[in-house]
N, C-alpha and C. Protein backbone atom coordinates (compact mmCIF):
# COMPACT_ATOMS: atom_id res chain seq x y z
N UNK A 1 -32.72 -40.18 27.29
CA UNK A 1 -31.93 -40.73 26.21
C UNK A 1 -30.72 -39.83 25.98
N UNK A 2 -29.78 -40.07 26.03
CA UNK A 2 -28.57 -39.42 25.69
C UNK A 2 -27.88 -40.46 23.85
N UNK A 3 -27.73 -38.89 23.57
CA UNK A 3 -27.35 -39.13 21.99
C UNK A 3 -25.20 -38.32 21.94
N UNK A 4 -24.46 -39.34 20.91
CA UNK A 4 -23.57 -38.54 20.55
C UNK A 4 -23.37 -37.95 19.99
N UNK A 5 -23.22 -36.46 19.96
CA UNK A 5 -23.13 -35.45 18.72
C UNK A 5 -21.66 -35.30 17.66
N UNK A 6 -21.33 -35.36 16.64
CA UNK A 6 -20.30 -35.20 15.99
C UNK A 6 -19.55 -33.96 16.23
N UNK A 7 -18.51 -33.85 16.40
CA UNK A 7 -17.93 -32.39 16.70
C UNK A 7 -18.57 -31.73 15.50
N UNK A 8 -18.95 -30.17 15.71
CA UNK A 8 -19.31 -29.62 14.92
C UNK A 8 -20.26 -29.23 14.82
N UNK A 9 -21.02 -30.10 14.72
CA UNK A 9 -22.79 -30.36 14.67
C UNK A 9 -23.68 -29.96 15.82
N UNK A 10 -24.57 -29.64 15.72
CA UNK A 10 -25.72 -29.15 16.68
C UNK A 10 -27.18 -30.07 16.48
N UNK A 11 -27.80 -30.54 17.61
CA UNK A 11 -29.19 -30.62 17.38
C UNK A 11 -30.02 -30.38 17.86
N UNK A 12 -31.17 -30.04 17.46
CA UNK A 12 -32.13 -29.12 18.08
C UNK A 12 -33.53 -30.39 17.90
N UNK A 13 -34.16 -30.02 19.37
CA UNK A 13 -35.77 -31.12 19.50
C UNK A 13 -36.68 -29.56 20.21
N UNK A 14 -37.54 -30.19 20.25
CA UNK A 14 -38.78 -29.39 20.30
C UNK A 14 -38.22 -28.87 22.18
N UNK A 15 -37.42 -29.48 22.92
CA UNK A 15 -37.42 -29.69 24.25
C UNK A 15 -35.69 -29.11 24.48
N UNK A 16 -35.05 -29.00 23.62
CA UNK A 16 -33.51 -29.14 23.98
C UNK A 16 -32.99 -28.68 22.93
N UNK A 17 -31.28 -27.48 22.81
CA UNK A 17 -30.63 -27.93 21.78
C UNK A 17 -29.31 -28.65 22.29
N UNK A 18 -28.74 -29.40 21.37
CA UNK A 18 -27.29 -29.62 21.95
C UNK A 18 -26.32 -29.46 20.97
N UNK A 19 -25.27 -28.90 21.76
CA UNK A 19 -24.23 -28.87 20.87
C UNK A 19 -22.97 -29.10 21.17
N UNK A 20 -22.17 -29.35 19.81
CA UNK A 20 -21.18 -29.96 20.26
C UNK A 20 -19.84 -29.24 19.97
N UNK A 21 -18.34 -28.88 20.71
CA UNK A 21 -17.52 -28.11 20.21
C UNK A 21 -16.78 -28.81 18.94
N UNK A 22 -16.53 -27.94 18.30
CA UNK A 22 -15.56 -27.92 16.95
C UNK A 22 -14.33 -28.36 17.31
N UNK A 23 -13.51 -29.27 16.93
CA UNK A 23 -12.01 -29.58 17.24
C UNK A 23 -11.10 -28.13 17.13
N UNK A 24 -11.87 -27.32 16.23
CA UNK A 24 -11.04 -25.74 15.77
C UNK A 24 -11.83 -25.13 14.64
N UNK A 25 -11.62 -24.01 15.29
CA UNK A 25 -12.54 -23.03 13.89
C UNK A 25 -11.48 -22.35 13.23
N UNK A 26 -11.83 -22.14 12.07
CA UNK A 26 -10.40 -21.67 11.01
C UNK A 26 -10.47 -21.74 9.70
N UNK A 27 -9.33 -21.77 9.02
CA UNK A 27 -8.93 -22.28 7.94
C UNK A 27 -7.34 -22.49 7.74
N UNK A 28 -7.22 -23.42 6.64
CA UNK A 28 -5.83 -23.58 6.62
C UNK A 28 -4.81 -22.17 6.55
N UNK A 29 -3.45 -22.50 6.46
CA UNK A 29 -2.54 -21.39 6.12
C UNK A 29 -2.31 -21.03 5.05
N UNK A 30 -2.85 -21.71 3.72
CA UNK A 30 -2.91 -21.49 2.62
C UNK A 30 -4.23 -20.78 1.99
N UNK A 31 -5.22 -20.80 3.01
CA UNK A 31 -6.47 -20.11 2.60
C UNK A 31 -6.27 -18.63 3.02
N UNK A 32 -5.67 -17.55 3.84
CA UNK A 32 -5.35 -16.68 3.82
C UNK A 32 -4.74 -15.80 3.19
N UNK A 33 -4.50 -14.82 3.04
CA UNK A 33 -3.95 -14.00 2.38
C UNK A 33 -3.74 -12.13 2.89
N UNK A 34 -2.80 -11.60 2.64
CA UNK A 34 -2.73 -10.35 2.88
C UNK A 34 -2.97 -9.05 1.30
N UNK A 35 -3.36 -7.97 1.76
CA UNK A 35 -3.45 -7.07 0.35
C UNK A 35 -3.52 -5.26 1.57
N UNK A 36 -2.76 -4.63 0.24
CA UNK A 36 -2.89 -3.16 1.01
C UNK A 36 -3.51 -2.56 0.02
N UNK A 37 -3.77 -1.50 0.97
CA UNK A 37 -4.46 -0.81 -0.29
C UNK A 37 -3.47 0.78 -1.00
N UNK A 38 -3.75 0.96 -1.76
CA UNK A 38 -2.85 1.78 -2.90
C UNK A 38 -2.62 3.53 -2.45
N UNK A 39 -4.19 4.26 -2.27
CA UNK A 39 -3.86 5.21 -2.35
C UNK A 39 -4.75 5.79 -2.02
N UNK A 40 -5.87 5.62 -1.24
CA UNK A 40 -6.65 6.36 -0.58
C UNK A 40 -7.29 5.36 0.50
N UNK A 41 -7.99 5.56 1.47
CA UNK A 41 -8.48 4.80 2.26
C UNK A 41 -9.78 4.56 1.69
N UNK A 42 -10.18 4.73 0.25
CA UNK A 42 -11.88 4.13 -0.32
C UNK A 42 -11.24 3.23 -0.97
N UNK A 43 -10.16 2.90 -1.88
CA UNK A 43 -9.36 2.06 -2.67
C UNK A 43 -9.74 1.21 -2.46
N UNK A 44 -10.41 0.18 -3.43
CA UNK A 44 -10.94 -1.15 -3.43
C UNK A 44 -9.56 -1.83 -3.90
N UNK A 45 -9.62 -3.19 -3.18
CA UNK A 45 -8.73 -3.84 -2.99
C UNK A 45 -9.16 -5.15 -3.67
N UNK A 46 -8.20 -5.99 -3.64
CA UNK A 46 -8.62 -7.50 -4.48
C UNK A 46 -7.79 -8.82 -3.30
N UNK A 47 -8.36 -9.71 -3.16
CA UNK A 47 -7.69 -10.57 -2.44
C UNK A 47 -8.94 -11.64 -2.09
N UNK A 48 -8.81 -12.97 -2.40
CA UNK A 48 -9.99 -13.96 -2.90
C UNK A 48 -9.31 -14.74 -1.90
N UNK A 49 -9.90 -14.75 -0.75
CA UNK A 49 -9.01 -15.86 0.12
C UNK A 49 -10.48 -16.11 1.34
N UNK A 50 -10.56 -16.86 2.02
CA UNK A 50 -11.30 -17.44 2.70
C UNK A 50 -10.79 -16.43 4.41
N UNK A 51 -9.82 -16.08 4.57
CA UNK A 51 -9.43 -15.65 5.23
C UNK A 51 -8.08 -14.45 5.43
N UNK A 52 -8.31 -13.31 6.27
CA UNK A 52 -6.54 -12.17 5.81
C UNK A 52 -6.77 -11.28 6.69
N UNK A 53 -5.45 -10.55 6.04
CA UNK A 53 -5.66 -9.04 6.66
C UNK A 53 -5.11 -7.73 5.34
N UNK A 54 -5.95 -7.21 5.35
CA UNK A 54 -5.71 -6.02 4.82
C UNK A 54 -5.11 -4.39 5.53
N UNK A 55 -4.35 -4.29 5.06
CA UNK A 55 -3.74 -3.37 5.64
C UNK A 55 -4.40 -1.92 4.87
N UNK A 56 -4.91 -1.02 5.95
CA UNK A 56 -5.33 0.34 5.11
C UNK A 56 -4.56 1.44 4.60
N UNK A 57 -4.80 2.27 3.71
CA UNK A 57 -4.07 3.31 3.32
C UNK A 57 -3.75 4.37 4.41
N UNK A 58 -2.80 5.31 4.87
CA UNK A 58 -2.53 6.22 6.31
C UNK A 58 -3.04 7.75 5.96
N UNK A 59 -4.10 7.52 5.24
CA UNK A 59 -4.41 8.86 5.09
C UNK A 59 -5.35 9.40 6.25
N UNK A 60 -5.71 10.53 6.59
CA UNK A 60 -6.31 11.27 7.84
C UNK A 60 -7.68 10.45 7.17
N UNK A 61 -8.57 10.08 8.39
CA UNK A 61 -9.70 10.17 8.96
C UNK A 61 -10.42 10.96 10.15
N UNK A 62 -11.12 11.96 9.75
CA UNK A 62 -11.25 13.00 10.73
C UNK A 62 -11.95 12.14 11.88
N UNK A 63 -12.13 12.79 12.94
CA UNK A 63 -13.10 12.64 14.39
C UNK A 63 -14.32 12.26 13.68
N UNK A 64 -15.43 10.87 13.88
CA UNK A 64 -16.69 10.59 13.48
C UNK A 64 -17.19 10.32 12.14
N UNK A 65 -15.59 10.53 11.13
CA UNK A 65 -15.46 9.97 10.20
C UNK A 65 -16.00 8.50 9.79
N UNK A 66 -16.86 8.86 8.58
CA UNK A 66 -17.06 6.80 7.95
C UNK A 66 -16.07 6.83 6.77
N UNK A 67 -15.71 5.84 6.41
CA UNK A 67 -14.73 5.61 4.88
C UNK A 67 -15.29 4.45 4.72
N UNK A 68 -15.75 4.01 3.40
CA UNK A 68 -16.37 2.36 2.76
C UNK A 68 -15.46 2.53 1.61
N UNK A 69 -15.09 0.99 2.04
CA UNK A 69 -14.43 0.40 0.37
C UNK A 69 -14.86 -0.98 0.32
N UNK A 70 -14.31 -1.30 -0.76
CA UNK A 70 -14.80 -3.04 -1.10
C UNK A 70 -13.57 -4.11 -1.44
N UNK A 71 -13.77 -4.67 -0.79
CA UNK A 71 -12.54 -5.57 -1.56
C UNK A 71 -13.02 -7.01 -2.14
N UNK A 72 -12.84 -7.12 -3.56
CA UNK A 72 -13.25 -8.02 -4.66
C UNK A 72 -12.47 -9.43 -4.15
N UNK A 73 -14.06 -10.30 -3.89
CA UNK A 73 -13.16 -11.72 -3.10
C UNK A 73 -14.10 -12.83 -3.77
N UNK A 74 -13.48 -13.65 -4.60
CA UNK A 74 -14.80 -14.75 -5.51
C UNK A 74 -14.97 -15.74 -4.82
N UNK A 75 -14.28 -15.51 -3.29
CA UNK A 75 -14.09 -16.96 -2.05
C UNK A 75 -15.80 -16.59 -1.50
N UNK A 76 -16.20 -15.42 -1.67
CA UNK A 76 -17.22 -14.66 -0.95
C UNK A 76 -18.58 -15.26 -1.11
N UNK A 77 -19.92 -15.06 -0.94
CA UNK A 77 -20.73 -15.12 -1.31
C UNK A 77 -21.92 -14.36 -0.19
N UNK A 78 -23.35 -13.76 -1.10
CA UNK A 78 -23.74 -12.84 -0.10
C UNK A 78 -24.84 -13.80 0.78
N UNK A 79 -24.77 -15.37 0.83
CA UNK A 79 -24.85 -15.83 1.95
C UNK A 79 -23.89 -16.10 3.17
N UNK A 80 -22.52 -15.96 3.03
CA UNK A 80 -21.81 -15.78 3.77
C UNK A 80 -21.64 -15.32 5.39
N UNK A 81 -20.95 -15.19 5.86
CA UNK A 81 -21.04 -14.66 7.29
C UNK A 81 -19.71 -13.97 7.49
N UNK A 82 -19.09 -12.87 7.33
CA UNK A 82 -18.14 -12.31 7.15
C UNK A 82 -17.79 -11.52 8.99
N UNK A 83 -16.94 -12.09 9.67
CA UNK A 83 -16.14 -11.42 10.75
C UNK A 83 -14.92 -10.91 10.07
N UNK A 84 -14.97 -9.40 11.25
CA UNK A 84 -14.09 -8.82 11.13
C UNK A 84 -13.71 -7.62 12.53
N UNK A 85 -12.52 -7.12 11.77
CA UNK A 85 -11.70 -6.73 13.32
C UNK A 85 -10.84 -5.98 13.39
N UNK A 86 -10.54 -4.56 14.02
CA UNK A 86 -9.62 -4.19 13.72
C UNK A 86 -8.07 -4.77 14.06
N UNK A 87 -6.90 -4.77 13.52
CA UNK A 87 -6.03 -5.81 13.89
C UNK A 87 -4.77 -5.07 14.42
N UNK A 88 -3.86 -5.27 14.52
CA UNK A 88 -2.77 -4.82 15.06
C UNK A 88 -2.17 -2.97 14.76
N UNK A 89 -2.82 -2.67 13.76
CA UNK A 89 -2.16 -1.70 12.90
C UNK A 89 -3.14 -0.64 13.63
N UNK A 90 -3.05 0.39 13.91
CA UNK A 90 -3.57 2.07 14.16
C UNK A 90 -4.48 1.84 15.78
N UNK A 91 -4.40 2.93 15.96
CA UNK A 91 -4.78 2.69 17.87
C UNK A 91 -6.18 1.90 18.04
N UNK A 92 -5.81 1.38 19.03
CA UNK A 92 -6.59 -0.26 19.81
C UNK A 92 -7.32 0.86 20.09
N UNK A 93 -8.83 0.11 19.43
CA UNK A 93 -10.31 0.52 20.04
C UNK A 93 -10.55 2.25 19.87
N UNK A 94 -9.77 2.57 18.63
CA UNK A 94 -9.97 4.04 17.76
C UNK A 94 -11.04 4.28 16.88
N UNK A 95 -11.55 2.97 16.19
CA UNK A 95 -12.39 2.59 15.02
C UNK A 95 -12.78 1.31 15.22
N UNK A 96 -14.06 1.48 14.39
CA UNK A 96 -15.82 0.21 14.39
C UNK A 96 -15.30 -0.12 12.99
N UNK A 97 -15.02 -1.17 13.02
CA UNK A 97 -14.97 -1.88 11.59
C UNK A 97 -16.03 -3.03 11.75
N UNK A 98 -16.95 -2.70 10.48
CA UNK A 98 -17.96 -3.54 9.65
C UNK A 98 -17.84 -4.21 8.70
N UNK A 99 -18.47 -5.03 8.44
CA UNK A 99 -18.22 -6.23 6.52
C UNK A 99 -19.95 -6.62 6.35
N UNK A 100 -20.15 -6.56 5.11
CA UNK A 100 -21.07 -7.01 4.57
C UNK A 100 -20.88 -7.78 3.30
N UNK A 101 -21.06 -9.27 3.60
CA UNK A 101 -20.95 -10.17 2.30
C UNK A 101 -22.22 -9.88 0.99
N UNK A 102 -20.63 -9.75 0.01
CA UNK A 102 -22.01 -9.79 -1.42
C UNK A 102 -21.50 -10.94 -2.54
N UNK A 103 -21.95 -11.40 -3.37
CA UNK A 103 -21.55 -12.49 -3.71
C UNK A 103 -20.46 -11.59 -4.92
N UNK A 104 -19.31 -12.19 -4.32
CA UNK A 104 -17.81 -12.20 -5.25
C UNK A 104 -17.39 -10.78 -4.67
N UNK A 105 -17.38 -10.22 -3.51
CA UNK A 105 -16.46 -9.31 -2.88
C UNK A 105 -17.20 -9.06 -1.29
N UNK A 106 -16.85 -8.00 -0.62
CA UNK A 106 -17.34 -7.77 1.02
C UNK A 106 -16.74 -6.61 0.89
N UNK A 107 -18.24 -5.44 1.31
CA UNK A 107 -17.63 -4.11 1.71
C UNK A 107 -18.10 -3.78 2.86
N UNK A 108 -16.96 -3.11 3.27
CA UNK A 108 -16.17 -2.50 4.30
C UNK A 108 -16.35 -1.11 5.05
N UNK A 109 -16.85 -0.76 6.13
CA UNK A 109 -17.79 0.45 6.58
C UNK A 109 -16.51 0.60 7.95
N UNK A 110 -15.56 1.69 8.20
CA UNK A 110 -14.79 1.82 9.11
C UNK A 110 -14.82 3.29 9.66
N UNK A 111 -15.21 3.26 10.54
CA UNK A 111 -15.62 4.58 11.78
C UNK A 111 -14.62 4.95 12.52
N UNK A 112 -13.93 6.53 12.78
CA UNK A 112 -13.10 6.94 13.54
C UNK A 112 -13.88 7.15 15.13
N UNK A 113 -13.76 6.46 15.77
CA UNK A 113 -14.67 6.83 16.90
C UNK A 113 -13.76 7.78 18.05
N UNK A 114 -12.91 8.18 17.58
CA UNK A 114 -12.02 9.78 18.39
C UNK A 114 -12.72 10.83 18.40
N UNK A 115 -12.10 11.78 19.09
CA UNK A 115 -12.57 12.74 19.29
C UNK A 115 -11.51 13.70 18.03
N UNK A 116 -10.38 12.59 17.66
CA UNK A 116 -9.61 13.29 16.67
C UNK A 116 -9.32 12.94 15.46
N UNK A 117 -8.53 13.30 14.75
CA UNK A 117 -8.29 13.29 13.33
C UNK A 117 -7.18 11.77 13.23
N UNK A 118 -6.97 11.01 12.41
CA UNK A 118 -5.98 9.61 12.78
C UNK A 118 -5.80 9.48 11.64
N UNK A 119 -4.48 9.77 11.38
CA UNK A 119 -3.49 9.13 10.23
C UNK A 119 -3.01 7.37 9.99
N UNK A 120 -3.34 6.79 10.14
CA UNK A 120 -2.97 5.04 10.53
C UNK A 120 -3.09 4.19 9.63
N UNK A 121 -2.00 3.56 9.59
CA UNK A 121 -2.27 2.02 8.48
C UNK A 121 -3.00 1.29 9.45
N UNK A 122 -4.77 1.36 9.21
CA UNK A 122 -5.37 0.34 9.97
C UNK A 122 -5.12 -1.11 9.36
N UNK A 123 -4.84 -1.90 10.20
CA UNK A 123 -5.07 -3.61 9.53
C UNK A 123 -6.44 -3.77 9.96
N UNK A 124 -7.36 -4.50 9.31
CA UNK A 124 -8.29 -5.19 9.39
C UNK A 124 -7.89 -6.97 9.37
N UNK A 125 -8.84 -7.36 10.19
CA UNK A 125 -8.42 -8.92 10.19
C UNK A 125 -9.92 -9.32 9.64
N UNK A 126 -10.05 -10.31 8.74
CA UNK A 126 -11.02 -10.86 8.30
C UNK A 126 -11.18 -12.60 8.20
N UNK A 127 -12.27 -13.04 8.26
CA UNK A 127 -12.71 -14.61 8.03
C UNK A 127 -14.26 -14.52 7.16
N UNK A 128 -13.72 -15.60 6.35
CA UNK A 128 -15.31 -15.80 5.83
C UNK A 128 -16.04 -17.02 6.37
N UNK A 129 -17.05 -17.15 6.52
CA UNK A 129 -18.05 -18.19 7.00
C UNK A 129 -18.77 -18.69 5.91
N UNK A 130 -18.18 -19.93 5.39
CA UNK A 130 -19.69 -20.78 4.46
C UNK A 130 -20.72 -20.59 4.96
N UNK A 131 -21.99 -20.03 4.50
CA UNK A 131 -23.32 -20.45 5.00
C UNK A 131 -24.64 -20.73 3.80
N UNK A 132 -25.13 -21.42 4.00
CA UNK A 132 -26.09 -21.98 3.21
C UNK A 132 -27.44 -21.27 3.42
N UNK A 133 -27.59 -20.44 4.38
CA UNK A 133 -28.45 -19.16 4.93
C UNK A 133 -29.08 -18.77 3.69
N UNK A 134 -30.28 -18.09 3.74
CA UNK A 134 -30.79 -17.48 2.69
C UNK A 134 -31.91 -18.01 1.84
């Protein structure tokens, strides 16, 4: 038996799953947003958008360094599914950037993985994921 799946959608039988591609994963251009942060690289930030980039403060992060901050987002929720990335800003593949959704913000766990000290406006790129999880 062959069935049509709706873009988007997945189904799963005891024997098979199938799935089907998304026309596009995203959000609009109006659901994004950008925010920097002020004055230290812990500086919690504010920016309620479904999707962005935050740009970090350029203060030193030593070699093996962690820095956590939070940024207050009411788009959020801690069923969510939060990707993230380091983005254009401070050296490619220098730092492990993490997110953990909590309901009404997502904090932020960013690792110097050098052997050195890095001054950098990191950008982070972020997306949130609706999920009904939980």
């Amino acid at each position: 038996m062959t069935a049509t799946i709706p873009a988007g959608y997945f189904i799963r039988t005891p024997e098979t799953i199938a799935v089907a591609a998304a026309a596009s994963i995203g959000v609009s251009a109006g659901a994004c947003g950008a925010v920097t942060q002020g004055t230290s690289k812990t500086t919690a930030v504010t920016l309620s958008t479904k999707a962005g980039v935050i740009t970090m403060h350029a203060a030193a992060l030593a070699s093996a360094a962690v820095v956590k901050f939070t940024q207050t987002n009411t788009a959020c929720s801690a069923t969510d599914v939060v990707i993230c990335n380091q983005g254009g800003g401070g050296t490619s593949n220098a730092y492990s950037v993490h997110a953990c959704a909590q309901d009404g913000s997502i904090d932020y766990r960013i690792v110097n993985n050098t052997a050195g000290s890095l001054s950098e406006a990191l950008t982070i790129n972020f997306i949130v994921i609706d999920s009904q999880a939980g």
